[in-house]
Protein backbone atom coordinates (compact mmCIF):
# COMPACT_ATOMS: atom_id res chain seq x y z
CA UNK A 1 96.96 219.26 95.37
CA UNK A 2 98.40 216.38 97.15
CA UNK A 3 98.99 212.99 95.86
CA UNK A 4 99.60 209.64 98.06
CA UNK A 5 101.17 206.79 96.49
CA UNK A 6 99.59 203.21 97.66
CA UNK A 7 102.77 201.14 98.23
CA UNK A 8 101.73 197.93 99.84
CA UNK A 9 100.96 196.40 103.28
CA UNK A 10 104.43 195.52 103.30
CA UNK A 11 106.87 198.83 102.82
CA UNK A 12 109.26 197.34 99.69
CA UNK A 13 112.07 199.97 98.24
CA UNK A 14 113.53 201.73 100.14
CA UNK A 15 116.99 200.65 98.80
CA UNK A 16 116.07 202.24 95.44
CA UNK A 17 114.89 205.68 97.93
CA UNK A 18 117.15 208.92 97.84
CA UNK A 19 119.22 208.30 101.15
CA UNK A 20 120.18 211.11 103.98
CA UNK A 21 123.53 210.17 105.99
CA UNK A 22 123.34 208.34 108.87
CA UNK A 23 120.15 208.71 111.25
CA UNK A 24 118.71 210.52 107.97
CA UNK A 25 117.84 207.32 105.66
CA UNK A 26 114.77 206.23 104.64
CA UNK A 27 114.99 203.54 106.86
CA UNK A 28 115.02 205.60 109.94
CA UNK A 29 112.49 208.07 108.82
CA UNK A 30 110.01 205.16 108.40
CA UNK A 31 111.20 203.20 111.66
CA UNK A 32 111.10 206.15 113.76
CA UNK A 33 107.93 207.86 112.66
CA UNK A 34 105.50 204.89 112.45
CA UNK A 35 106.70 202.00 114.14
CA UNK A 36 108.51 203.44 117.43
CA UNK A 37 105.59 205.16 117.46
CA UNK A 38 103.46 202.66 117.62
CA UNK A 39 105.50 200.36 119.93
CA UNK A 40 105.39 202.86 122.17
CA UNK A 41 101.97 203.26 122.44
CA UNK A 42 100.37 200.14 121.97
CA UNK A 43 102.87 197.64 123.94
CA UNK A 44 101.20 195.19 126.11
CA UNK A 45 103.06 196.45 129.96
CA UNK A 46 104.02 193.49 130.34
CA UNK A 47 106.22 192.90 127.71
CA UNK A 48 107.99 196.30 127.96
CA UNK A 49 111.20 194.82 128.95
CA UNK A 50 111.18 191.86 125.72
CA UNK A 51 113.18 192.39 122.73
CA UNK A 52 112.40 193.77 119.21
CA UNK A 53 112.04 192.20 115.96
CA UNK A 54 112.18 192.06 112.06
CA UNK A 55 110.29 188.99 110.45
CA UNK A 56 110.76 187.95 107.39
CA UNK A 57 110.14 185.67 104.47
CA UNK A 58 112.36 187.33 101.81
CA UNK A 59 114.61 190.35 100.65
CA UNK A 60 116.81 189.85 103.06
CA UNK A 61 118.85 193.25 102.21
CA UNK A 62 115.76 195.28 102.32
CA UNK A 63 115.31 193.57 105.99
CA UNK A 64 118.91 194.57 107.39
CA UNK A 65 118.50 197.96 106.65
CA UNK A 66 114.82 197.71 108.35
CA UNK A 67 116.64 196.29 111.68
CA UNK A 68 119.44 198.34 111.35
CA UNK A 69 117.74 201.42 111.35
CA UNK A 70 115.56 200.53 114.41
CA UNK A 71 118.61 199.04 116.36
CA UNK A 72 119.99 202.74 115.95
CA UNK A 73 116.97 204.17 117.16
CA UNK A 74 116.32 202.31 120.18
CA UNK A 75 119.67 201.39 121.15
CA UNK A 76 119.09 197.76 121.96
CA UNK A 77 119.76 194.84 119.66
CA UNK A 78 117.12 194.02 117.15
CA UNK A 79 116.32 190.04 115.93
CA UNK A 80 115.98 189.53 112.19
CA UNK A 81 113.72 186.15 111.67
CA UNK A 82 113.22 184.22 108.42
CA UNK A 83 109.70 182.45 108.67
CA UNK A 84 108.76 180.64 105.30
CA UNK A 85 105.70 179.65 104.35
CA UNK A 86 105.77 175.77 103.84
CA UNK A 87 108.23 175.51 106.58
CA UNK A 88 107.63 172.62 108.84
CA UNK A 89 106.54 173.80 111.97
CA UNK A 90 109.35 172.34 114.31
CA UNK A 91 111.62 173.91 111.93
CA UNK A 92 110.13 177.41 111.83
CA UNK A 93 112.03 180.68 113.90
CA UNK A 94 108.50 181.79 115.33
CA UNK A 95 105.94 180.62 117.19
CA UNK A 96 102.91 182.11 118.98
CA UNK A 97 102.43 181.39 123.08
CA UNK A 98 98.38 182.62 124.12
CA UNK A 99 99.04 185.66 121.76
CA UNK A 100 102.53 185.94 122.34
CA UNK A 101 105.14 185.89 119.57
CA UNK A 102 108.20 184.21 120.50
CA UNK A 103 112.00 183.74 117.90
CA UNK A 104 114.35 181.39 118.09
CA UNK A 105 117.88 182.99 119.18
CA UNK A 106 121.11 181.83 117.41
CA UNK A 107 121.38 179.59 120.64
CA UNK A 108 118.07 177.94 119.96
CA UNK A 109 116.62 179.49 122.69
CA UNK A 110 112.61 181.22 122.18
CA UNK A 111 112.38 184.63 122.82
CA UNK A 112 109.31 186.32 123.85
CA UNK A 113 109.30 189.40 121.85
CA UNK A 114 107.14 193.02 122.89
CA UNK A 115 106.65 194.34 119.13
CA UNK A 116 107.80 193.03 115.34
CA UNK A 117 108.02 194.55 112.13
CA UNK A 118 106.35 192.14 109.72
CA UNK A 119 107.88 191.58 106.16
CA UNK A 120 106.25 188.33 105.76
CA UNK A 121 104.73 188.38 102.53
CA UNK A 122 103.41 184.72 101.53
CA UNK A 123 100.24 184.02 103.07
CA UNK A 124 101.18 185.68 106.04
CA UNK A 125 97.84 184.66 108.11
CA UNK A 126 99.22 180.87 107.94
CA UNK A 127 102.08 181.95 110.47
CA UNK A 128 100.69 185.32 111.61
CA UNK A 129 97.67 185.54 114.13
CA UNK A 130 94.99 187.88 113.88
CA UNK A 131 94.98 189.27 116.89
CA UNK A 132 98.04 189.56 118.73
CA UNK A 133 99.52 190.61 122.16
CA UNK A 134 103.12 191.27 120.64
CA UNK A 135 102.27 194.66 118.59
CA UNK A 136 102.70 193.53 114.75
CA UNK A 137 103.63 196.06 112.35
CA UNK A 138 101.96 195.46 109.25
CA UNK A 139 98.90 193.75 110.74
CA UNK A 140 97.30 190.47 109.15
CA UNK A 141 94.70 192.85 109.04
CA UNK A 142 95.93 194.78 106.27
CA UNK A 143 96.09 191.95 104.08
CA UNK A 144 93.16 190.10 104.52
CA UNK A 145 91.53 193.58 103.89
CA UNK A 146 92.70 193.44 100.95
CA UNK A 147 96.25 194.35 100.59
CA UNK A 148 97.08 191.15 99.35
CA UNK A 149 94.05 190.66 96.79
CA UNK A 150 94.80 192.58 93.97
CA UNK A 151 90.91 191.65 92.91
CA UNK A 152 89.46 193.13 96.11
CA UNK A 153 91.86 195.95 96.22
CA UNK A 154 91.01 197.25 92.45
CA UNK A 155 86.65 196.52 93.61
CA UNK A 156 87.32 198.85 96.55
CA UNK A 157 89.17 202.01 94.89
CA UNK A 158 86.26 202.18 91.84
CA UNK A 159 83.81 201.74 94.71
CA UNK A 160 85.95 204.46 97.09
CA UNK A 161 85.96 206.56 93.84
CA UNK A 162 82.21 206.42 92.82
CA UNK A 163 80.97 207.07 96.43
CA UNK A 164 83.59 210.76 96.74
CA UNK A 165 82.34 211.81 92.98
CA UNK A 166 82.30 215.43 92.90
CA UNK A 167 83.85 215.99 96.21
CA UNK A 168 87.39 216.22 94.17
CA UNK A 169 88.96 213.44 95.92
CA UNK A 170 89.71 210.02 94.18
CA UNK A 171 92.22 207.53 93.96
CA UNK A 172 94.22 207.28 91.05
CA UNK A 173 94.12 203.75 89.29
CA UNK A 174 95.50 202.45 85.81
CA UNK A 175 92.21 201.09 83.63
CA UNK A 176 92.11 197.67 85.11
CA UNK A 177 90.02 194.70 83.99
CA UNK A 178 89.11 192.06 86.40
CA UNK A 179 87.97 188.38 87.00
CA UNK A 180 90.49 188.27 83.35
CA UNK A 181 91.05 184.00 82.71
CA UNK A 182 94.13 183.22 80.99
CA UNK A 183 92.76 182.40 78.10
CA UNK A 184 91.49 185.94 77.68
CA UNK A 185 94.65 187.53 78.66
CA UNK A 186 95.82 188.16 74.75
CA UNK A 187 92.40 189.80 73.97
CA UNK A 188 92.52 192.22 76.88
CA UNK A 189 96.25 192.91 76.38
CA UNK A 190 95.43 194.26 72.48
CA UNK A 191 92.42 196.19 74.06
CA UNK A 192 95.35 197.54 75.73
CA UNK A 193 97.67 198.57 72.64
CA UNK A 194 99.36 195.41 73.18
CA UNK A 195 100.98 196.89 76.64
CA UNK A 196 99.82 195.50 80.10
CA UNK A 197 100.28 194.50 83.40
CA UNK A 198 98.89 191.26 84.27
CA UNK A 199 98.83 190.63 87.91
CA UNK A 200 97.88 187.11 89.96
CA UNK A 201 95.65 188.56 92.74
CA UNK A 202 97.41 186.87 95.83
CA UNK A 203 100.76 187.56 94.58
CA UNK A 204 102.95 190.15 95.07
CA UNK A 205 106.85 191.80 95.74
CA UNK A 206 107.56 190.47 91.98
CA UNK A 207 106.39 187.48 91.93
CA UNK A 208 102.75 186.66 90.07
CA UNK A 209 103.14 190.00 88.30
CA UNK A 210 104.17 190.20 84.68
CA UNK A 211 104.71 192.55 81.89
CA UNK A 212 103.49 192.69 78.72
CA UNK A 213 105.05 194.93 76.35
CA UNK A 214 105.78 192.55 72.87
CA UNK A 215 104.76 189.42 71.31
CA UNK A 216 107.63 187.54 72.87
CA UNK A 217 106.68 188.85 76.67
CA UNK A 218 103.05 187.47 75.64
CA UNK A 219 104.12 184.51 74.38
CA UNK A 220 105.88 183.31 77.24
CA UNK A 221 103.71 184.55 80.00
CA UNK A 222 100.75 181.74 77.84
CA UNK A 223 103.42 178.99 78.13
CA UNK A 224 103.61 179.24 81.85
């Protein structure tokens, strides 16, 4: 039997993942079996001589280790980029040139960069193209597929799940209730033994997701 655990569109926790020593860490594993990979064989020629980078919008520790682990692998230095949603434009460390992504050095100076690992987690399509020329880890793809709408996400594994009945494979899914208003949060949650995870579908990485364990957790999650 083999069991697959759905982590997100953006890989979150690997500080909390049993770590090797050195080139063994979690960090490398994932860097150097998926996204070296894929730089490698998707890289638009003529960017092959640009830089590397790690954009991000938060979890700035979980980043480091990201770029760390890739500077190791490649040997060449690796940019780590905030880019906030909200941000005004002039102010923001990326920008996009006919499909090309370009950062801002620590000189102010725009780089054009050949591929990027994307941690950008807050309605990333309002910063993130579709389609791309710099290879993008984590595609906008993924989340407008629904890796970022918890609603869409729970439709598609009952619908995966109904359409491989009887063939033995299914995804695994707590009971979820959707399309739930606020207001009918406390009925659902005592359907549910008073224990519950109430997610907001866009959100994610913590934030729009709250448990429900007690009276008190209930309480405040209505006074928000």
């Amino acid at each position: 039997e083999m069991v697959v655990l759905e982590v997100n569109s953006c890989p979150s926790g690997q500080k909390y993942m049993p770590h090797g020593t050195g080139m063994d860490s979690g960090y490398h594993k994932l860097m150097g079996e998926t996204f070296r990979d894929v730089v490698f064989s998707k890289c638009d020629p003529a960017l092959r001589n640009r830089p590397l980078a790690v954009v991000q919008d938060k979890n700035p520790l979980e980043n480091s280790g990201y770029a760390s682990a890739l500077a190791d692998l490649t040997k060449e230095p690796v940019y780590v980029v905030e880019c906030h949603l909200n941000k005004p434009q002039e102010l923001q460390n990326v920008r996009w040139t006919d499909g090309i992504m370009e950062v801002r050095d620590e000189e102010g100076q725009w780089q054009a960069v050949r591929a990027a690992f994307r941690y950008v987690t807050q309605k990333p399509w309002t910063r993130i193209p579709l389609r791309t020329k710099t290879v993008v880890f984590n595609p906008i793809a993924c989340c407008l597929a629904g890796g970022r709408n918890k609603l869409l996400a729970a439709m598609a594994y009952e619908d995966f799940n109904k359409q491989q009945g009887g063939t033995g494979l299914r995804i695994r899914i707590p009971r979820t209730f959707m399309r739930v208003t606020k207001a009918q949060i406390p009925t659902v949650v005592q359907a549910l033994h008073g224990k519950a995870v109430i997610k907001v579908p866009y959100s994610n990485c913590g934030q729009g997701v709250y448990t429900v364990t007690s009276q008190k957790e209930m309480d405040a999650l209505m006074a928000l």
